[in-house]
N, C-alpha and C. Protein backbone atom coordinates (compact mmCIF):
# COMPACT_ATOMS: atom_id res chain seq x y z
N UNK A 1 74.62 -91.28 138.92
CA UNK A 1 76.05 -91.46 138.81
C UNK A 1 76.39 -91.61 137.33
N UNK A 2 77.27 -90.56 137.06
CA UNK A 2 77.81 -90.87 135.47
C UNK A 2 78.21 -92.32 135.13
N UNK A 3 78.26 -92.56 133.58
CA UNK A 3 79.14 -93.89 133.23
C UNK A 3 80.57 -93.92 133.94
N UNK A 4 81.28 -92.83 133.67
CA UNK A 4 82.19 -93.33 134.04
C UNK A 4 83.22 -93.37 135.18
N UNK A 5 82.28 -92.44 136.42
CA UNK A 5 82.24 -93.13 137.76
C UNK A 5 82.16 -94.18 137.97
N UNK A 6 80.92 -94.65 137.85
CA UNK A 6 80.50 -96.07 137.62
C UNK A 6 81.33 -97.21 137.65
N UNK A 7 81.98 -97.09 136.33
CA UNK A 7 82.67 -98.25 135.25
C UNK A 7 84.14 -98.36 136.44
N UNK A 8 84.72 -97.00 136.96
CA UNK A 8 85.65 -96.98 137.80
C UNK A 8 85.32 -97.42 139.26
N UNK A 9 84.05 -97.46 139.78
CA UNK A 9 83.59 -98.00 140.96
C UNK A 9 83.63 -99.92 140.68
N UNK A 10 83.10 -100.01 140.08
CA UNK A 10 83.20 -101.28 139.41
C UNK A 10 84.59 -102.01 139.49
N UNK A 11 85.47 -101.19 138.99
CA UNK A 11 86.52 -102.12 138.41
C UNK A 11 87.58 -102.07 139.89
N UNK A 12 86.97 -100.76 141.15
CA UNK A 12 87.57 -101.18 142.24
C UNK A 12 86.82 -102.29 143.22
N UNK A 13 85.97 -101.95 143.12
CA UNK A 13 85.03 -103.23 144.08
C UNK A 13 85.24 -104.91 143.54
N UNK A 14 85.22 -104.88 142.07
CA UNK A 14 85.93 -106.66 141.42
C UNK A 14 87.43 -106.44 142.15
N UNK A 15 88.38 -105.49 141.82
CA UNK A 15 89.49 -105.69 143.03
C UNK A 15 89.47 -106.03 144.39
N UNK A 16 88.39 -105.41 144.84
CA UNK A 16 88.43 -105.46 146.38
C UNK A 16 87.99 -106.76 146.81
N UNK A 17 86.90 -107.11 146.04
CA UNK A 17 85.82 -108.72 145.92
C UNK A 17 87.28 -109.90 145.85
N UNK A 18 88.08 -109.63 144.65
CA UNK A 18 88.75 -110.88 144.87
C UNK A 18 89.99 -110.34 145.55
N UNK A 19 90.49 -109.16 145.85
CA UNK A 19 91.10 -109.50 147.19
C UNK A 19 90.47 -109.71 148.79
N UNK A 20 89.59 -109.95 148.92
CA UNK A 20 89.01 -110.09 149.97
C UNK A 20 88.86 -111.98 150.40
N UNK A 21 88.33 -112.25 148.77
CA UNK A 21 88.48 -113.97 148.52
C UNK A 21 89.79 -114.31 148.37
N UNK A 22 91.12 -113.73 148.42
CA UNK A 22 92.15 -114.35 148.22
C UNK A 22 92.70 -114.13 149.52
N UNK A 23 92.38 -113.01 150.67
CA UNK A 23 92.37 -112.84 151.80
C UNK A 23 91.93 -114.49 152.65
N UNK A 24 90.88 -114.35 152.18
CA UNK A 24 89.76 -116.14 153.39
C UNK A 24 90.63 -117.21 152.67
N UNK A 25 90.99 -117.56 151.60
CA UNK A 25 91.39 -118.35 150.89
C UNK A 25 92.84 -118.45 151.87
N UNK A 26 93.70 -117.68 151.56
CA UNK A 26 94.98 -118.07 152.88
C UNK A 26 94.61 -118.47 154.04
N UNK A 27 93.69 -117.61 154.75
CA UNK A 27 93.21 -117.92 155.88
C UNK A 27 92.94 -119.24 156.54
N UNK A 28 92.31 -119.66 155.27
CA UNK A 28 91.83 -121.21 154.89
C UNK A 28 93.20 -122.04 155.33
N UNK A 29 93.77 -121.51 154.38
CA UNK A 29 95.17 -122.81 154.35
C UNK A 29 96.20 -122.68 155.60
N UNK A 30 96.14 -121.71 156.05
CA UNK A 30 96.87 -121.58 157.40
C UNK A 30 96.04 -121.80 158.56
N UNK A 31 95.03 -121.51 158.37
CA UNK A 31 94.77 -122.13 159.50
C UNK A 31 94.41 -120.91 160.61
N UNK A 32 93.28 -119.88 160.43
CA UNK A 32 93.30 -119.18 161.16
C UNK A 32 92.92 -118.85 162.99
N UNK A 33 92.58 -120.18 163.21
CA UNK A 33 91.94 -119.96 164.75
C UNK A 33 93.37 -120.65 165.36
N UNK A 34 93.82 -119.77 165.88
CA UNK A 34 95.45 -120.49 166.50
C UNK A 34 94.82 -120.11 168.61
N UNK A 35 95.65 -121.16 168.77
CA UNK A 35 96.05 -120.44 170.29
C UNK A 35 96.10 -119.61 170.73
N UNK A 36 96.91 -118.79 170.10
CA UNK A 36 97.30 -117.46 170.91
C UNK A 36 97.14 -115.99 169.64
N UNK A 37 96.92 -115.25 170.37
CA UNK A 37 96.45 -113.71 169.66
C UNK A 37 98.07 -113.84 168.70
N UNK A 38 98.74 -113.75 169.47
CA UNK A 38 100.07 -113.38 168.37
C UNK A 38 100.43 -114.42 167.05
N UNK A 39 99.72 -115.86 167.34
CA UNK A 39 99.70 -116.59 166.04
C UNK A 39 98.25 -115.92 165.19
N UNK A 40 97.62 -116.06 165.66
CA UNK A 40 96.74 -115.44 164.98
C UNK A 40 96.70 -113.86 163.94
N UNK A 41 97.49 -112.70 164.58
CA UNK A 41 98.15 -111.77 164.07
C UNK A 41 98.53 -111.98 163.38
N UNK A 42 99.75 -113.43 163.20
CA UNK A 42 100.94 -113.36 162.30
C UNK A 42 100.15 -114.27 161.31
N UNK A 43 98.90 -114.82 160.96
CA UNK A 43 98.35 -115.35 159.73
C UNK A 43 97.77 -114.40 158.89
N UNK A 44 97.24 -113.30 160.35
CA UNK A 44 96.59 -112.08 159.52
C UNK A 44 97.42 -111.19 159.00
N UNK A 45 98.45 -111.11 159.09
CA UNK A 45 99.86 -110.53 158.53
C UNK A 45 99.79 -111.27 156.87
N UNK A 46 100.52 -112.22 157.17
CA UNK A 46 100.65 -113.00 156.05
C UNK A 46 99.59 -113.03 154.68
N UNK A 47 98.43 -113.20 155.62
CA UNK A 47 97.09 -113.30 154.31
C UNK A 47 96.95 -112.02 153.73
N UNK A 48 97.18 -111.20 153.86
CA UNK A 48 97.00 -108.99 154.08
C UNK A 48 98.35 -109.15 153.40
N UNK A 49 99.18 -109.66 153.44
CA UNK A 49 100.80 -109.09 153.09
C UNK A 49 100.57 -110.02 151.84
N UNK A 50 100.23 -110.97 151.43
CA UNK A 50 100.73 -111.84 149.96
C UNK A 50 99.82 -111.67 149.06
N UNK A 51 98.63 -111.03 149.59
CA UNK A 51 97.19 -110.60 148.65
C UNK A 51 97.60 -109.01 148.13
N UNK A 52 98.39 -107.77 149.15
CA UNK A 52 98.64 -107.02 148.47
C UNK A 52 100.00 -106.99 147.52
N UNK A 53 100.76 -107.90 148.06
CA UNK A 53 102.04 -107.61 147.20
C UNK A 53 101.52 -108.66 145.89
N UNK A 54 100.60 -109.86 145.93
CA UNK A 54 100.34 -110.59 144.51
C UNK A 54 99.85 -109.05 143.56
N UNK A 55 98.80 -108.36 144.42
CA UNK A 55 98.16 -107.49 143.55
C UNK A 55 98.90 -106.10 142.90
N UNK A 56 99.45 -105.91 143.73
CA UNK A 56 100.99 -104.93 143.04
C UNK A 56 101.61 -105.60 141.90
N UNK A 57 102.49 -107.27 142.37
CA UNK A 57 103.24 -107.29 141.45
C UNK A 57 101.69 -107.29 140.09
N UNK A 58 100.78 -108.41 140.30
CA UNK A 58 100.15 -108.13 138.77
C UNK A 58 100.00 -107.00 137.85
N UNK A 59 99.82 -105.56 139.20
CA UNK A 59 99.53 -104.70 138.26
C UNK A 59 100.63 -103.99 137.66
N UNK A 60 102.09 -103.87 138.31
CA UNK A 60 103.10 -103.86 137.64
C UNK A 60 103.28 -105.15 136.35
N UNK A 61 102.52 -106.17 136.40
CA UNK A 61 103.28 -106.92 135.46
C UNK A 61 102.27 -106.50 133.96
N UNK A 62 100.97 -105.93 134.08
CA UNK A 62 99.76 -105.22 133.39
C UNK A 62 100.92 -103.69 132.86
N UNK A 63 101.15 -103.48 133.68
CA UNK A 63 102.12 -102.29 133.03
C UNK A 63 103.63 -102.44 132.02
N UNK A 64 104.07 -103.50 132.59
CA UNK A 64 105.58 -103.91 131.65
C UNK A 64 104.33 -104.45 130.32
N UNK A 65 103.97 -105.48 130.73
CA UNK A 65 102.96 -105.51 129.31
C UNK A 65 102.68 -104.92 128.17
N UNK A 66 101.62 -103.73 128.79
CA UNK A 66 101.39 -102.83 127.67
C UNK A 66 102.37 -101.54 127.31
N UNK A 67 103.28 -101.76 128.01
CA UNK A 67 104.67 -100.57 127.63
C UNK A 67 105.18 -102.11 126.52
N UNK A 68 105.07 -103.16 126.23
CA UNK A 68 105.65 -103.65 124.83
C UNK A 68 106.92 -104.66 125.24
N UNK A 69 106.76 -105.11 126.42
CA UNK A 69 107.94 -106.01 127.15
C UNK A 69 107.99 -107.38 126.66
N UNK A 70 107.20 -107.91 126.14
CA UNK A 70 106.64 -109.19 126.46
C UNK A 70 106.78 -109.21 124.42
N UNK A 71 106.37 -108.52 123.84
CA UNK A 71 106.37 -108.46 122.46
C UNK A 71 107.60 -109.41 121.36
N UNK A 72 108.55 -109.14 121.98
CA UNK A 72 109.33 -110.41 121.57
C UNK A 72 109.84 -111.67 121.91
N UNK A 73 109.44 -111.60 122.84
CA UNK A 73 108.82 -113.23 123.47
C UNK A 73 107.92 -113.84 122.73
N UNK A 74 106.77 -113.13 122.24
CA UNK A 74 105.74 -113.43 121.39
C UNK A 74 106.35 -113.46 119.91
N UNK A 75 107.01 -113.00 119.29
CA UNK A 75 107.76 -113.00 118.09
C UNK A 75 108.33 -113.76 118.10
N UNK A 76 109.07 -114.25 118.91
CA UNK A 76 110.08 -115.48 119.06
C UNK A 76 109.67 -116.68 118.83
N UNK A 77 108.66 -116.98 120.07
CA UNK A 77 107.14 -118.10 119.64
C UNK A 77 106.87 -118.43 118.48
N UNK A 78 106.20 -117.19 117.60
CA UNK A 78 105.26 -117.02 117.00
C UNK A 78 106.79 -117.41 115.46
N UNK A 79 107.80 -117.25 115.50
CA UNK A 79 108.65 -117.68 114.67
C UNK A 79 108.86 -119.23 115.00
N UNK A 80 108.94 -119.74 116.11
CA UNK A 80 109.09 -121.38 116.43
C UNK A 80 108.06 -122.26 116.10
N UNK A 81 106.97 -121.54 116.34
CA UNK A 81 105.89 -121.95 115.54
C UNK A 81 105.95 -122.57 114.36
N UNK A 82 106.13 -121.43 113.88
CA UNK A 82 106.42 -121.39 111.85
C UNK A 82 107.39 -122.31 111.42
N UNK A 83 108.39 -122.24 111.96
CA UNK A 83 110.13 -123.04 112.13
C UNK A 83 109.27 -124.77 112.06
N UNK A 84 108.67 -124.67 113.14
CA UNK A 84 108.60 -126.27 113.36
C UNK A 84 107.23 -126.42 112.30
N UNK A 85 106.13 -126.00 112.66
CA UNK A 85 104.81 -126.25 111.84
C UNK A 85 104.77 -125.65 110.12
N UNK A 86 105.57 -125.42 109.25
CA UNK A 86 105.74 -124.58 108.00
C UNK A 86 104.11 -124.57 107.35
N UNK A 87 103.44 -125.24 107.72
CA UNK A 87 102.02 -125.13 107.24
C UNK A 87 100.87 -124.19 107.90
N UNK A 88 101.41 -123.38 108.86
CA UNK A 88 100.51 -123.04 109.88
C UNK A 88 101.11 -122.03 110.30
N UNK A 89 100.20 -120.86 109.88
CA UNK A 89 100.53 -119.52 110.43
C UNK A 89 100.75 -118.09 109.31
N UNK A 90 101.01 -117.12 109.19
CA UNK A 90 101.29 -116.19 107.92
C UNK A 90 102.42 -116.34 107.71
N UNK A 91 102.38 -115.77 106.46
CA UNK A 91 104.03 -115.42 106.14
C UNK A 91 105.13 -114.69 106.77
N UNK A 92 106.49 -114.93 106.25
CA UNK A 92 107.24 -114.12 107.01
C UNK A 92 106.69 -112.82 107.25
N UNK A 93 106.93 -112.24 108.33
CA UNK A 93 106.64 -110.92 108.78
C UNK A 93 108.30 -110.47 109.65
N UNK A 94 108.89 -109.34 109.55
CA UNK A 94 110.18 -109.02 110.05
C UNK A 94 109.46 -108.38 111.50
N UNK A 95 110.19 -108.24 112.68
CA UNK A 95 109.86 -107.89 113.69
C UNK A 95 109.65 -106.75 114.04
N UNK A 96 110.38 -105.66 113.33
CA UNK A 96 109.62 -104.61 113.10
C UNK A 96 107.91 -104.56 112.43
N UNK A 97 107.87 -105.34 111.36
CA UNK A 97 106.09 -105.72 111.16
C UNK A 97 105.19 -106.29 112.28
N UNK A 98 105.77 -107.39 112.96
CA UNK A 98 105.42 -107.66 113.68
C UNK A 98 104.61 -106.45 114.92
N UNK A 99 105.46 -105.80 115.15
CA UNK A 99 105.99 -104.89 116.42
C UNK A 99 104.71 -103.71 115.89
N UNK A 100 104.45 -103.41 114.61
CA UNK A 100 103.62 -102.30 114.07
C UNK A 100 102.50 -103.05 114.34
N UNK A 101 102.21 -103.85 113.80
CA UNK A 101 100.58 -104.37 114.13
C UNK A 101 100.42 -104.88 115.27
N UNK A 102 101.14 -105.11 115.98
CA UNK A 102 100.47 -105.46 117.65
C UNK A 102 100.23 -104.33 118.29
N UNK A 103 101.03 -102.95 117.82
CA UNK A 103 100.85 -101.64 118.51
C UNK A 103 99.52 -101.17 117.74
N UNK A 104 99.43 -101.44 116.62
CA UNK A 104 97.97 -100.88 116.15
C UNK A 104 96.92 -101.52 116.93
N UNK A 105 96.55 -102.69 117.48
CA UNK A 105 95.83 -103.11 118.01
C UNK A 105 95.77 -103.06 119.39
N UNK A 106 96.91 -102.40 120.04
CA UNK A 106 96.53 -102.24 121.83
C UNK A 106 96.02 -101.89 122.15
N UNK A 107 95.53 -102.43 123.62
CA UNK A 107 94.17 -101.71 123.72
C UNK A 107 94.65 -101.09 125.16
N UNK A 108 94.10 -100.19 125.52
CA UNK A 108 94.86 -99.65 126.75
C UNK A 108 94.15 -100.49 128.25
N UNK A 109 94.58 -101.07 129.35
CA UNK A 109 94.37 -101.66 129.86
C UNK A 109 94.30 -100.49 131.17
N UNK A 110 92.84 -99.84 131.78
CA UNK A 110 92.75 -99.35 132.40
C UNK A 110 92.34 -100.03 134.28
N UNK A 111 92.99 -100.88 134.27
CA UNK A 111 92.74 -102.04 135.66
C UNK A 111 94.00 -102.09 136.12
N UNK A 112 95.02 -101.17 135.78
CA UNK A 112 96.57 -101.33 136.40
C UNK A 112 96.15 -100.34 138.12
N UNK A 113 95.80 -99.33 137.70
CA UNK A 113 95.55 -98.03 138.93
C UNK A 113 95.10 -98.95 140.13
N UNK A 114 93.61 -99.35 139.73
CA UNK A 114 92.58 -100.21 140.68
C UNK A 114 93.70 -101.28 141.42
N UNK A 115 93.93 -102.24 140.54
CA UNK A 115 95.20 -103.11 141.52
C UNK A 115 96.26 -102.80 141.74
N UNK A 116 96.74 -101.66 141.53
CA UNK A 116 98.37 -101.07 142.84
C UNK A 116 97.28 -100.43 143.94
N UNK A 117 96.44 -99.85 143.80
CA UNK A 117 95.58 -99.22 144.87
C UNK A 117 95.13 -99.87 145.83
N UNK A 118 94.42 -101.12 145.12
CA UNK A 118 93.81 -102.37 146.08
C UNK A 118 95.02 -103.00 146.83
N UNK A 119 95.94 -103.38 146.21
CA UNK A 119 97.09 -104.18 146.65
C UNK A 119 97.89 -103.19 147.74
N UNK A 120 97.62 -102.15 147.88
CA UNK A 120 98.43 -101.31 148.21
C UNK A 120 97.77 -100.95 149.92
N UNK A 121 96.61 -100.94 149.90
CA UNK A 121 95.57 -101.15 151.22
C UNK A 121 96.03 -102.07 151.40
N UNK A 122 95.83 -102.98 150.94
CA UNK A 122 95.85 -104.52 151.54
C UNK A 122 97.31 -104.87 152.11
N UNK A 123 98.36 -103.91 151.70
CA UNK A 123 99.92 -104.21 151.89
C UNK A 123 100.31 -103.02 153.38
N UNK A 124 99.01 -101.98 153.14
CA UNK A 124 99.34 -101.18 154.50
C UNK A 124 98.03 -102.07 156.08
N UNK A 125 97.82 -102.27 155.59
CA UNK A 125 96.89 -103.43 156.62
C UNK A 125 98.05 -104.60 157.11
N UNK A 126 98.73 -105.46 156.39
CA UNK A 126 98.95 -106.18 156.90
C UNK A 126 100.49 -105.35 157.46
N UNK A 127 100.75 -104.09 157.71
CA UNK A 127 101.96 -103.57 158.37
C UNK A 127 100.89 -103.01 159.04
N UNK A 128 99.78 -102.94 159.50
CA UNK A 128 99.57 -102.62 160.75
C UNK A 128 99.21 -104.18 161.84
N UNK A 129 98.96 -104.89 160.99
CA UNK A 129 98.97 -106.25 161.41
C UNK A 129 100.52 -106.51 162.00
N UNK A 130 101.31 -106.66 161.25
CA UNK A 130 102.94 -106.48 162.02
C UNK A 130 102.72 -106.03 162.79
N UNK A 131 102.70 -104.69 163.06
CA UNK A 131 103.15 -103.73 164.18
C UNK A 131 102.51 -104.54 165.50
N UNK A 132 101.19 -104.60 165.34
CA UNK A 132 100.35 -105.85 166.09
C UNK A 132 100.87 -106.84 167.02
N UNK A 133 101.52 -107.39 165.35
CA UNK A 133 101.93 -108.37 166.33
C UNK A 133 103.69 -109.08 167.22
N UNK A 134 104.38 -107.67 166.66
CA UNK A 134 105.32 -107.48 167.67
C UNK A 134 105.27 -106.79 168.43
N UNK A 135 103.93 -106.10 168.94
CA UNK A 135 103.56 -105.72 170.38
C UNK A 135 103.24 -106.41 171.34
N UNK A 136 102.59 -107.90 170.92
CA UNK A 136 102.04 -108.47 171.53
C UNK A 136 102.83 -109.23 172.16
């Protein structure tokens, strides 16, 4: 298997690994051995439905990220900083400077695909879990 099969097998199976542990982990807290099949459905709904939509929104929030969303939030900081601490930190830099050297240094974050994909199973599972369990 090439590297970079590989490196992409990898980075879906750590998706799948901790959505699978964030799957038992609800499970845990609700409480999965119920009475009846249809409570039971509707935990397995729930645990399947909040593990894929957490993993969507993250990987949408991996994407506003490195599209440069978040960048003056960090400028803003990174000026309050300075404002309050005057001993600590570089010199003025204008936000356009700012804005150039954080783009020279991005690094491209190839783990967005893997978690809409993972999250995205995990979000059509728990709508077959629904369907489930308003049959029942």
């Amino acid at each position: 298997m090439s590297g970079n099969k590989k490196s992409i097998l990898i980075k879906y199976l750590v998706c799948f690994c901790i959505a699978v542990a964030l799957v038992f982990v609800i499970l845990l807290i609700q409480g999965f051995f119920k009475d009846t099949v249809k409570a039971n459905m509707h935990v397995l709904h729930n645990a399947f439905f909040a593990t894929g939509a957490l993993m969507m929104l993250f990987s949408g929030l991996l994407f506003v990220t490195d599209e440069g969303a978040f960048l003056g939030v960090g400028y803003a900081f990174g000026r309050l900083v300075k404002t309050l601490l005057p001993f600590w930190g570089k010199d003025h830099e204008t936000y356009a400077e700012y804005r150039e050297r954080k783009e020279s240094k991005k690094k491209t974050s190839t783990v967005k695909l893997s978690l809409l994909l993972t999250g995205l199973v995990f979000f059509l599972i728990s709508l077959i879990f629904l369907v489930i369990w308003h049959n029942v």
